[in-house]
Protein backbone atom coordinates (compact mmCIF):
# COMPACT_ATOMS: atom_id res chain seq x y z
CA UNK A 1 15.60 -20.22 -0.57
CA UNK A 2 15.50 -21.92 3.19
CA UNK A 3 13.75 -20.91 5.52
CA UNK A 4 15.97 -19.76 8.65
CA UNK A 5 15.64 -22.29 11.89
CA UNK A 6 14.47 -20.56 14.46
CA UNK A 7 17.05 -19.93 17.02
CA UNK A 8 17.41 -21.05 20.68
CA UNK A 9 19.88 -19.27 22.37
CA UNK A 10 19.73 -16.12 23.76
CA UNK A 11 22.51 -13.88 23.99
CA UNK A 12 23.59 -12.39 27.54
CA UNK A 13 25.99 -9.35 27.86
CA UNK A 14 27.64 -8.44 31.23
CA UNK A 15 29.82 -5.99 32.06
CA UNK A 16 32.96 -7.41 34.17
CA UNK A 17 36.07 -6.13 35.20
CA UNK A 18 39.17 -6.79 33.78
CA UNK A 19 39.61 -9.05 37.28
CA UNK A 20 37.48 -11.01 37.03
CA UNK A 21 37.21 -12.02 33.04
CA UNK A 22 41.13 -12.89 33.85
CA UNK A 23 40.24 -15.22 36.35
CA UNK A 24 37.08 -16.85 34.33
CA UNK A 25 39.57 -17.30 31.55
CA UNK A 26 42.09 -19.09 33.74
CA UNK A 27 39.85 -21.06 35.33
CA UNK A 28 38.09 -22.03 31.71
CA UNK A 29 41.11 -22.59 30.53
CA UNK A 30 42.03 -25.09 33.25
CA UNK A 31 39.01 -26.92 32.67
CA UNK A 32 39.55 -26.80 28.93
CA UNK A 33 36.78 -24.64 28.27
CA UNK A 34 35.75 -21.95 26.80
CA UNK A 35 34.86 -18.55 28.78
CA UNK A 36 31.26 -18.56 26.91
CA UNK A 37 31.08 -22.46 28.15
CA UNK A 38 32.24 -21.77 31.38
CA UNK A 39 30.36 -19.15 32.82
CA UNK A 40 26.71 -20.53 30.99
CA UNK A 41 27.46 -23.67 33.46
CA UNK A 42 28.35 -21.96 36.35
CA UNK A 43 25.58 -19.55 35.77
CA UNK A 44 23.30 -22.65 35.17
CA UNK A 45 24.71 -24.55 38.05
CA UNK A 46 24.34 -21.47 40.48
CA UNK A 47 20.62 -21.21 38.99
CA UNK A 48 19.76 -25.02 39.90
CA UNK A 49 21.05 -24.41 43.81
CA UNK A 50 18.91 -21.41 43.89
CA UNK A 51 15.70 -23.11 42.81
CA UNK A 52 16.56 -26.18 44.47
CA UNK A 53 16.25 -24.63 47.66
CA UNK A 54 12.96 -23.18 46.91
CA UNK A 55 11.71 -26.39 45.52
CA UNK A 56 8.78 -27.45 47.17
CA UNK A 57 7.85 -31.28 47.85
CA UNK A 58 4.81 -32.66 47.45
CA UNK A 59 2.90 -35.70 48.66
CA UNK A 60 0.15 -36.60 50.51
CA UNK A 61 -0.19 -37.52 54.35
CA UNK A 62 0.39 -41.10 53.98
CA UNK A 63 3.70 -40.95 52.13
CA UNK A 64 5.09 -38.16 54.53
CA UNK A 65 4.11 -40.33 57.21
CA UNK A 66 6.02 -43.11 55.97
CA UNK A 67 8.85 -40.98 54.79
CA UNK A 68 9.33 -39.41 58.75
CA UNK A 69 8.48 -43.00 59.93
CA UNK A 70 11.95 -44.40 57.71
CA UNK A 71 13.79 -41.40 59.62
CA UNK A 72 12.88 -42.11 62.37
CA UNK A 73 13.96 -45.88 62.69
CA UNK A 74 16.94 -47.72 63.27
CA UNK A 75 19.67 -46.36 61.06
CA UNK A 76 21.33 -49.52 59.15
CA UNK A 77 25.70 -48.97 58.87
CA UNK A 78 26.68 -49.14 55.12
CA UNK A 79 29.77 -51.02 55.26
CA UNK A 80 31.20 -48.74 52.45
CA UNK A 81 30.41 -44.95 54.43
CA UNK A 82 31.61 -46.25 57.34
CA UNK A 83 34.90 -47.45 55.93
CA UNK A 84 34.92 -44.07 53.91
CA UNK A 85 34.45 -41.92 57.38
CA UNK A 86 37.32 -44.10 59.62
CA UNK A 87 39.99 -43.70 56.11
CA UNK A 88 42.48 -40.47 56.82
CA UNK A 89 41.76 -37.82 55.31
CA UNK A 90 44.17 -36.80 52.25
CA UNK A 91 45.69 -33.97 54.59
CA UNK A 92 46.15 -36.31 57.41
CA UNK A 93 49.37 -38.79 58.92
CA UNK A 94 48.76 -42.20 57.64
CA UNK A 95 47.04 -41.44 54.45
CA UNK A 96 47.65 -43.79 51.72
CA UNK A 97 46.13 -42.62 48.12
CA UNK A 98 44.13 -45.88 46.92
């Protein structure tokens, strides 16, 4: 007989009201989803901005002086942002979808 493969996934149970699961399922469903799929990458996604802003950087006094010194020069225009930031915006007279 096989031995079983250890699992790894853990299961999460939440309590939710009936609100709320309709409007996870409708917005699952509009992404094609599944509610399990759904709400693990939401969860997962809310997680990573969490941590993220708690992430501390590391490096030593030479690199952070470089790094402030490169923020502190002479921006240089990329031709595509600036062409992005003078387009109209989707809402706006004169927009043309490209």
């Amino acid at each position: 007989m096989a031995a079983s493969a250890k699992r790894n996934e853990h299961p999460i149970s939440m309590r939710l009201p009936e609100a709320d699961i309709a409007m996870i399922d409708r917005a699952a469903s509009l992404r094609g989803r599944s509610r399990t799929d759904f709400v693990r990458d939401a969860a997962v996604r809310a997680a990573e901005d969490v941590l993220m802003d708690y992430c501390l950087i590391r490096m030593s006094p030479e690199s952070f002086a470089d790094f402030m010194a490169v923020l502190s020069g002479p921006e240089t225009p990329i031709a595509e942002m600036v062409e992005l930031a003078q387009r109209p915006a989707p809402w706006e007279p004169g927009y043309v979808a490209k």
